[in-house]
N, C-alpha and C. Protein backbone atom coordinates (compact mmCIF):
# COMPACT_ATOMS: atom_id res chain seq x y z
N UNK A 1 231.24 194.56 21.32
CA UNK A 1 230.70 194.84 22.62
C UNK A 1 230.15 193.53 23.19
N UNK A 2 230.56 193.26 24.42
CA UNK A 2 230.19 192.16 24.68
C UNK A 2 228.93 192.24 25.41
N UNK A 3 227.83 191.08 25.84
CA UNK A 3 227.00 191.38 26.43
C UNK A 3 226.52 190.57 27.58
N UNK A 4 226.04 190.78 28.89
CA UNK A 4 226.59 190.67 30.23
C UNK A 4 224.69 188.95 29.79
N UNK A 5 225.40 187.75 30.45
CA UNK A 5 224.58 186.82 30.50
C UNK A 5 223.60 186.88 31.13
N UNK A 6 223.51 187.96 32.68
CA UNK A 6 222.39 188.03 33.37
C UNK A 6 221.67 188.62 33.04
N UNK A 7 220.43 189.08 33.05
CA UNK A 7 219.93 190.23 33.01
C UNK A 7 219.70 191.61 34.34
N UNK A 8 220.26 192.51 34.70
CA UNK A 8 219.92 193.21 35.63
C UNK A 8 218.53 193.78 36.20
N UNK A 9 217.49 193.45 35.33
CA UNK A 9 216.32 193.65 35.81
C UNK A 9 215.66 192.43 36.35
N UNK A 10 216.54 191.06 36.20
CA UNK A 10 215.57 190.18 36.33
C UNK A 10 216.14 189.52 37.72
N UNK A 11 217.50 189.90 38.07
CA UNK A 11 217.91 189.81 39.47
C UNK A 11 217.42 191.10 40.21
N UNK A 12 217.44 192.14 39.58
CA UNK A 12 216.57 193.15 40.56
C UNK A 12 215.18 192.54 41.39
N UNK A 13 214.44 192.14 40.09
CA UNK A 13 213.00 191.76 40.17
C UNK A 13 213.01 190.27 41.17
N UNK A 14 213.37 189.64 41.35
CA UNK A 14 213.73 188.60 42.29
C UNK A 14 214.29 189.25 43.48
N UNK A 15 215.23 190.09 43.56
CA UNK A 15 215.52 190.70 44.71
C UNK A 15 214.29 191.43 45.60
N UNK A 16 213.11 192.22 44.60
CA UNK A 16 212.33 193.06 45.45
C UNK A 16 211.56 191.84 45.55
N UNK A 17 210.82 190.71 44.91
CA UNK A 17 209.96 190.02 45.15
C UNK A 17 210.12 189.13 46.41
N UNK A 18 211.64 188.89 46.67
CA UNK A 18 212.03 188.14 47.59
C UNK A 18 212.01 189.24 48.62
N UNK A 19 212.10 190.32 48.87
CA UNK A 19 212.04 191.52 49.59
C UNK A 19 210.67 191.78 49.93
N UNK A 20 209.69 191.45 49.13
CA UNK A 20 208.39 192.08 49.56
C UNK A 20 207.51 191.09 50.45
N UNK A 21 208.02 189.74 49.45
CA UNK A 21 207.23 188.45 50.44
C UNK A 21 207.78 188.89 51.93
N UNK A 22 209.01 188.97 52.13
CA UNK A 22 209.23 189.06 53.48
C UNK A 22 208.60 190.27 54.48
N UNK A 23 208.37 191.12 53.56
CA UNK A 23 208.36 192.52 54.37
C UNK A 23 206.50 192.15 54.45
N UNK A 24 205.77 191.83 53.72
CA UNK A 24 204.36 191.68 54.01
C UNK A 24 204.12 190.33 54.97
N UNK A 25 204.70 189.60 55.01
CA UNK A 25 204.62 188.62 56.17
C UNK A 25 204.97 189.73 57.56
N UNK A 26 205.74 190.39 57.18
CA UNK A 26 205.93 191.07 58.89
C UNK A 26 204.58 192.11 58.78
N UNK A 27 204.21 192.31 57.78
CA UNK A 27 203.44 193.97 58.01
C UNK A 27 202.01 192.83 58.72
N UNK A 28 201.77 191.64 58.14
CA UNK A 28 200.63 190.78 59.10
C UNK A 28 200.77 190.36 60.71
N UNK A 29 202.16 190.67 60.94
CA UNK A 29 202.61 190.76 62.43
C UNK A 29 202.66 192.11 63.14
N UNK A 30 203.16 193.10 62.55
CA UNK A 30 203.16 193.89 63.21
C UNK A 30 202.21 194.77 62.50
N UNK A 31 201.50 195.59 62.93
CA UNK A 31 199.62 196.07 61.92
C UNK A 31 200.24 197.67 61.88
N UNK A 32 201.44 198.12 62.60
CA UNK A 32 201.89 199.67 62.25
C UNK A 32 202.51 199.59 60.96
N UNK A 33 203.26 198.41 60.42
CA UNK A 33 203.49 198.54 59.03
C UNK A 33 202.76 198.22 57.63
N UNK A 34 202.65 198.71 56.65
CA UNK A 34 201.44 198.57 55.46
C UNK A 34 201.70 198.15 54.73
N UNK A 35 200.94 197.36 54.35
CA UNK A 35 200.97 196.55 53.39
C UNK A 35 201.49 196.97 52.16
N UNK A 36 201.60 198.24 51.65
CA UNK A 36 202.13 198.23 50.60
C UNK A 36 201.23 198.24 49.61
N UNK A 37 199.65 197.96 49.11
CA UNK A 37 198.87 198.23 48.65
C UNK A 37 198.74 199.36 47.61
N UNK A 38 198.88 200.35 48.15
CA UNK A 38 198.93 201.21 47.64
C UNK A 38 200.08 201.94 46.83
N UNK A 39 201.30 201.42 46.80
CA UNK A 39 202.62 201.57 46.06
C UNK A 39 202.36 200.53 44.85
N UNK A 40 201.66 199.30 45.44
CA UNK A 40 201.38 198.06 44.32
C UNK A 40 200.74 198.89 43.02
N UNK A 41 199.63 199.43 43.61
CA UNK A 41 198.30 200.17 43.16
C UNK A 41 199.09 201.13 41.91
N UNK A 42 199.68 201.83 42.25
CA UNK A 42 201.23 203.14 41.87
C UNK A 42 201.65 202.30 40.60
N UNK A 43 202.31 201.25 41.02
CA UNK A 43 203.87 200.65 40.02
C UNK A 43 203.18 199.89 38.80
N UNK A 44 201.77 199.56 39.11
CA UNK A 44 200.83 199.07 38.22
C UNK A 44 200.33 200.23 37.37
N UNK A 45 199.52 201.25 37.72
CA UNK A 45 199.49 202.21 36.38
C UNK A 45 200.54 202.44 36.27
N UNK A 46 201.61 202.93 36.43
CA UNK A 46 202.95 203.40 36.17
C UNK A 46 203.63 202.25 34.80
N UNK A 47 203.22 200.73 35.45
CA UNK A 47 203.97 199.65 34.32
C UNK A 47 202.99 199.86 33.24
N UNK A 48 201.53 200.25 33.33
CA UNK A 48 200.61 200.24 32.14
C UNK A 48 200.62 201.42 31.20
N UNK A 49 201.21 202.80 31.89
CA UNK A 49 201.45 204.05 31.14
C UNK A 49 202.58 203.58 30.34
N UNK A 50 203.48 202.77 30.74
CA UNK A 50 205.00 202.86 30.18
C UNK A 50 205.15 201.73 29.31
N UNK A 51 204.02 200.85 29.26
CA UNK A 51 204.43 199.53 28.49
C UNK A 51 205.61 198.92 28.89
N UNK A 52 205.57 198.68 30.31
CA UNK A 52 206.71 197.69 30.54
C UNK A 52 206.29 196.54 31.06
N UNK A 53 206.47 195.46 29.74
CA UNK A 53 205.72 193.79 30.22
C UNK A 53 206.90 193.50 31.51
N UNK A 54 208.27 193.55 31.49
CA UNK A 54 208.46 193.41 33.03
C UNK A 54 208.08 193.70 33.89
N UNK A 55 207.93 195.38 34.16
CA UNK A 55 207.32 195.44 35.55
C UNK A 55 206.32 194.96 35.89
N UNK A 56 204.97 195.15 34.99
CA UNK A 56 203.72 194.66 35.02
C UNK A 56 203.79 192.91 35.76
N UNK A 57 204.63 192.00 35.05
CA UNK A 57 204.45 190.71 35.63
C UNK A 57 205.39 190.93 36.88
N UNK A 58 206.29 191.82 37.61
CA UNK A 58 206.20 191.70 38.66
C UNK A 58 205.06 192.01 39.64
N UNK A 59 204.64 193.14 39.38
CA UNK A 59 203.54 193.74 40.18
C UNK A 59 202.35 192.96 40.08
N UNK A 60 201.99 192.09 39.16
CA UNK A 60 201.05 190.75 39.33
C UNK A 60 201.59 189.90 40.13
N UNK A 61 202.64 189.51 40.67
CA UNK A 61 203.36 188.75 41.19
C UNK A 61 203.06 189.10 42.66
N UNK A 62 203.58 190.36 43.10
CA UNK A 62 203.18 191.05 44.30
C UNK A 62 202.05 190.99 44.67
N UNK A 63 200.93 191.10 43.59
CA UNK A 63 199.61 191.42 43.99
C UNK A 63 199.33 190.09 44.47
N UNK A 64 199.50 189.16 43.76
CA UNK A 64 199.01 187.86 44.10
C UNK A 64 199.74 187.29 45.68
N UNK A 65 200.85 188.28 45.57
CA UNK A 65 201.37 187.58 47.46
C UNK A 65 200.64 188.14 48.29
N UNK A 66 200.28 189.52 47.56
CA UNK A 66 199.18 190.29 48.68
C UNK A 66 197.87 189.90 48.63
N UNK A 67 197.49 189.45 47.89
CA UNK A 67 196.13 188.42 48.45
C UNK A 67 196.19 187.32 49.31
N UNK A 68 197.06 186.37 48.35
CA UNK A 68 197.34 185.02 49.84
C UNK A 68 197.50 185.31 50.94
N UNK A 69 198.43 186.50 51.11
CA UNK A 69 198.86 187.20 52.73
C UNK A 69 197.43 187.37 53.44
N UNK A 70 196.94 188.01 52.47
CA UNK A 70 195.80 189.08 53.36
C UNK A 70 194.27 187.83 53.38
N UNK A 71 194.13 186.93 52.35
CA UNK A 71 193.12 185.87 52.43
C UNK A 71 191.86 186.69 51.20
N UNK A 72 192.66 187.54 50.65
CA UNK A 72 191.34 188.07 49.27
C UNK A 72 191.53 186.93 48.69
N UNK A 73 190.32 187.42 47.60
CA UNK A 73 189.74 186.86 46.23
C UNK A 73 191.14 186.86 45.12
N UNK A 74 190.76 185.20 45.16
CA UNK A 74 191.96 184.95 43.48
C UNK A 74 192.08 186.20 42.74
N UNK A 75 192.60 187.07 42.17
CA UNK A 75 193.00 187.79 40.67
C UNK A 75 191.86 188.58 41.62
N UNK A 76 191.08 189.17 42.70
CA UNK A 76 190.67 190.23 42.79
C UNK A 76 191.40 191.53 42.88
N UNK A 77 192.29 191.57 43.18
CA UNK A 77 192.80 192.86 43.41
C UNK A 77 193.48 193.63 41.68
N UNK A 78 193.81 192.37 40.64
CA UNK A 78 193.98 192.80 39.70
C UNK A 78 192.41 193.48 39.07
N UNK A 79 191.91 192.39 39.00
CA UNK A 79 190.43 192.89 38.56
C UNK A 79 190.20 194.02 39.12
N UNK A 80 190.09 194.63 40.41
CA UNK A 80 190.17 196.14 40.67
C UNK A 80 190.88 196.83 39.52
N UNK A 81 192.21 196.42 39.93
CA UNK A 81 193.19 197.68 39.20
C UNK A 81 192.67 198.18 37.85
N UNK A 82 192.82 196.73 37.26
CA UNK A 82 192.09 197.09 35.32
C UNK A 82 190.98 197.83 35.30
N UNK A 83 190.01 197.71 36.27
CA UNK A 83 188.49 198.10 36.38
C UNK A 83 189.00 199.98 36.62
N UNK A 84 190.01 200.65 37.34
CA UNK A 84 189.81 201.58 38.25
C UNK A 84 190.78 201.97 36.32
N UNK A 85 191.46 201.48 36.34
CA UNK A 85 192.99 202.11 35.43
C UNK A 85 192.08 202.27 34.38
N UNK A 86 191.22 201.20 33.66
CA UNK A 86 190.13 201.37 32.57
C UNK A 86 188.76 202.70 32.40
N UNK A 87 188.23 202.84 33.91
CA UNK A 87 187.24 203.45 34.09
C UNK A 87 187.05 204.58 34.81
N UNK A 88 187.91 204.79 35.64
CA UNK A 88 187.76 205.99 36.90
C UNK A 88 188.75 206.43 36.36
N UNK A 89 189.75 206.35 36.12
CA UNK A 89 191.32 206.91 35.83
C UNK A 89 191.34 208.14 35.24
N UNK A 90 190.67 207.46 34.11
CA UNK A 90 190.46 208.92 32.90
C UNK A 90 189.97 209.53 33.02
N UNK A 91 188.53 209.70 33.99
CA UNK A 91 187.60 210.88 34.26
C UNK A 91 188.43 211.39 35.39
N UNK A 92 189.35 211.03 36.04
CA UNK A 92 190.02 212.00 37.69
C UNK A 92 191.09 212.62 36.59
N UNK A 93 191.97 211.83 35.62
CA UNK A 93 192.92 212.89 34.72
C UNK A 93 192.15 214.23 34.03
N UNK A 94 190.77 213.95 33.61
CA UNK A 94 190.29 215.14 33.27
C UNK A 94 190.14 215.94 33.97
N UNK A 95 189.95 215.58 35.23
CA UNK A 95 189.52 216.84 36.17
C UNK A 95 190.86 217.26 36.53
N UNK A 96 191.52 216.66 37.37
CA UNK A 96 192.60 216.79 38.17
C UNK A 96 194.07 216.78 37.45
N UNK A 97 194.82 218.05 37.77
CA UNK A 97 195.95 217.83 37.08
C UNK A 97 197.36 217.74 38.02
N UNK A 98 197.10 217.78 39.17
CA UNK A 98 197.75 217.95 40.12
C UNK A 98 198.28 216.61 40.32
N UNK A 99 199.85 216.53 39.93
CA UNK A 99 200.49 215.62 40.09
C UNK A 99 200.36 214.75 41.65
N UNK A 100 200.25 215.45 42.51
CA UNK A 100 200.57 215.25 43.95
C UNK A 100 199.15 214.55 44.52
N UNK A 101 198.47 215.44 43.86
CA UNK A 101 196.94 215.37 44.25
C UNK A 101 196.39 213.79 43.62
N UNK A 102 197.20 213.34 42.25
CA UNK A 102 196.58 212.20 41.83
C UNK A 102 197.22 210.98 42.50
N UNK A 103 198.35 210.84 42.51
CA UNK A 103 199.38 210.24 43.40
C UNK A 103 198.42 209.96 45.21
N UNK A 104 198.18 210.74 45.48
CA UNK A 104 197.29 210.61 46.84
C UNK A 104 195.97 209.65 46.80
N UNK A 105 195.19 210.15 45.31
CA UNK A 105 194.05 209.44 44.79
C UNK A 105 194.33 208.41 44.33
N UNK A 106 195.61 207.70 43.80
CA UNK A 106 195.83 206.22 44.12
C UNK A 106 195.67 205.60 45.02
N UNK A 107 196.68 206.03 45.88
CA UNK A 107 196.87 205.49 47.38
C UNK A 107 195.06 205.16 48.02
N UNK A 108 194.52 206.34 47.76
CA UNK A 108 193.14 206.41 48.51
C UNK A 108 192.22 205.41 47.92
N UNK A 109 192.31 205.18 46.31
CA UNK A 109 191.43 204.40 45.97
C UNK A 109 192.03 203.10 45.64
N UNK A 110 193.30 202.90 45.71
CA UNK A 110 193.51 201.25 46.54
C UNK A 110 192.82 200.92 47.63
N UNK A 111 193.16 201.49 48.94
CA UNK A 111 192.46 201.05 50.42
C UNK A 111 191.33 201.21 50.23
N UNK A 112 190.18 202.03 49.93
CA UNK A 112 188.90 202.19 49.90
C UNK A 112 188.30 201.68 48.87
N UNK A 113 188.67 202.34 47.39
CA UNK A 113 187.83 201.51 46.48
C UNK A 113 188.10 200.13 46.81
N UNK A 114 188.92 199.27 46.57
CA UNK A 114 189.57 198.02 47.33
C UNK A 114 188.59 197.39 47.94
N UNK A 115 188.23 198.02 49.54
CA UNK A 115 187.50 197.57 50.55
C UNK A 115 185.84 197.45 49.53
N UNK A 116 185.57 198.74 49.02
CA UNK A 116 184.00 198.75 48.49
C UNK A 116 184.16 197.61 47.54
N UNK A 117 185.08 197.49 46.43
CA UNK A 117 185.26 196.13 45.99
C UNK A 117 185.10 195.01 46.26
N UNK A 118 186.08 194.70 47.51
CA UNK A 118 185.71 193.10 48.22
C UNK A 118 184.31 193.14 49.07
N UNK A 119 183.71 194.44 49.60
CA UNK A 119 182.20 194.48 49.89
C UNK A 119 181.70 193.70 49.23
N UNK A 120 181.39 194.12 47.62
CA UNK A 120 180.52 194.05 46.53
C UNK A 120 180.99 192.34 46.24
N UNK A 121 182.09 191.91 45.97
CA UNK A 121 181.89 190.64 45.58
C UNK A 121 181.81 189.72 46.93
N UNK A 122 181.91 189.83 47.84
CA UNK A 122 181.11 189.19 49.49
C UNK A 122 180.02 188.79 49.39
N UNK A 123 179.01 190.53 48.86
CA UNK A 123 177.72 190.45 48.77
C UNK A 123 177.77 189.65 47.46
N UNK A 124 177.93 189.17 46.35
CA UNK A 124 177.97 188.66 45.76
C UNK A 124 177.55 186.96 45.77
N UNK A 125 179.01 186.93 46.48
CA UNK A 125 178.92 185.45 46.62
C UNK A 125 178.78 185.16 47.83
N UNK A 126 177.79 185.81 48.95
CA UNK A 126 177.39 185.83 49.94
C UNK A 126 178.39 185.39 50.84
N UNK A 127 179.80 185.43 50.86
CA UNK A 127 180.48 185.13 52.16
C UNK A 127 180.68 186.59 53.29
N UNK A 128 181.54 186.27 54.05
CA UNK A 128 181.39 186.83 55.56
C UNK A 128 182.29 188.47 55.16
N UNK A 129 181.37 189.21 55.47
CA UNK A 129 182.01 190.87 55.57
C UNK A 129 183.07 191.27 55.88
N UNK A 130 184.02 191.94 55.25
CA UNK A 130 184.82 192.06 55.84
C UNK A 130 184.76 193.64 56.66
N UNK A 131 185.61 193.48 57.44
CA UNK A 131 185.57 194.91 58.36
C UNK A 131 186.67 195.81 58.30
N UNK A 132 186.73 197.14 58.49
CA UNK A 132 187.76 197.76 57.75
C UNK A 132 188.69 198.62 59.20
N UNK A 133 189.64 198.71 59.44
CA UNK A 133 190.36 198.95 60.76
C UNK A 133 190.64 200.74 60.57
N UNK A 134 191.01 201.15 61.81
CA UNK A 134 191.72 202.75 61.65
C UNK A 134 193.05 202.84 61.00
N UNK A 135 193.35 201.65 61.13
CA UNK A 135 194.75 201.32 60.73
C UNK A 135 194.75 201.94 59.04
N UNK A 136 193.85 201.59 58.11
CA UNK A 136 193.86 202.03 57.22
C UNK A 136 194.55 203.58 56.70
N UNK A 137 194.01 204.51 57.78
CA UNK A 137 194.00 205.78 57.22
C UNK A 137 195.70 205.83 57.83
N UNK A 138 196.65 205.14 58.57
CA UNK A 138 198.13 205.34 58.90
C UNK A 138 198.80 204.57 57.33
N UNK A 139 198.08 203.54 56.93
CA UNK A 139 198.80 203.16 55.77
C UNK A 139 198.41 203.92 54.28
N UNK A 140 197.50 204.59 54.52
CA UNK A 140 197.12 206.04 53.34
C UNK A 140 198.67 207.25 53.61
N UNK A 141 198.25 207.56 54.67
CA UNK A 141 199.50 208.54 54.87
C UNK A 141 200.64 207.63 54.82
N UNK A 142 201.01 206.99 55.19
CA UNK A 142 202.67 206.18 55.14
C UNK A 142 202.72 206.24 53.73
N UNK A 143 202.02 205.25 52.90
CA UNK A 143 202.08 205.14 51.76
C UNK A 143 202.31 206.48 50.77
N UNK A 144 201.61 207.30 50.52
CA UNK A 144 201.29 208.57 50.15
C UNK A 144 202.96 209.14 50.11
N UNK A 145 203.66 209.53 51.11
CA UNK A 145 205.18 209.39 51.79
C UNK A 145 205.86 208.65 50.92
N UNK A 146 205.59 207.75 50.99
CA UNK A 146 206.59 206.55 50.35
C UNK A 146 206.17 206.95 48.69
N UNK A 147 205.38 207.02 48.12
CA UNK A 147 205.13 207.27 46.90
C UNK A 147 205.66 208.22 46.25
N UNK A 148 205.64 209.48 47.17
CA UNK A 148 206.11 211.14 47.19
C UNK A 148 207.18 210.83 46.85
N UNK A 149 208.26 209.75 47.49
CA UNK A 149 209.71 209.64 47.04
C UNK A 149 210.21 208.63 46.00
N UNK A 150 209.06 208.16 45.68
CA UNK A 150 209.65 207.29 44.32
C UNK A 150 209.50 208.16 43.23
């Protein structure tokens, strides 16, 4: 059996990364499309339930374009994730069994926990507040949608 020199996950993974840089440069132009945050939020527990060191270093990859894009904190948005996937995760699986229902509570506690996050380290290191738009709650529902079908 012979075996193929490329790997198919690793031109995939270059394909979406080269796909996402582009598509989050437009979502900073045009503010009806979302960032994507919250699918990031998704493919990250999803790579940590499944033990897949590929996906995982893509979705670090992403995260880190979605900070430069957006002007967050170095490795903050990972530091969320580990913090939420480590600590909140397991007490909402105990309660909640509702596939649909937890899937939503990603989405929700990317954009919000997120925001209370970069609050807290602002106040921290005393720089300038950030402010949070209506826009938010169209990229909860978009997202949410988009999740429903992966």
């Amino acid at each position: 059996m012979q075996r193929s020199i490329t790997y198919p996950f690793y031109i995939k993974a270059t394909f979406v990364f080269i796909l996402f840089v582009l598509y989050e440069s437009m979502s900073s132009i045009y503010l009806f499309l979302p960032p994507l945050f919250g699918v990031i939020f998704f493919y990250f527990i999803r790579a940590l339930d499944k033990q897949d060191i590929g996906l995982l270093f893509l979705i670090v990859l992403l995260a880190l374009v979605f900070e430069a894009e957006k002007g967050y904190l170095f490795l903050s948005s990972l530091v969320y994730f580990s913090f939420v996937y480590k600590f909140i995760l397991p007490k909402l699986h105990q309660v909640i069994e509702c596939k649909r229902c937890m899937h939503f509570l990603y989405i929700f506690l990317a954009y919000i926990g997120f925001w209370l996050f970069t609050l807290l380290l602002q106040q921290i290191f005393w720089m300038e507040h950030a402010s949070m738009s209506w826009n938010v709650l169209w990229y909860i529902l978009v997202e949410f949608l988009v999740v429903g079908l992966l």
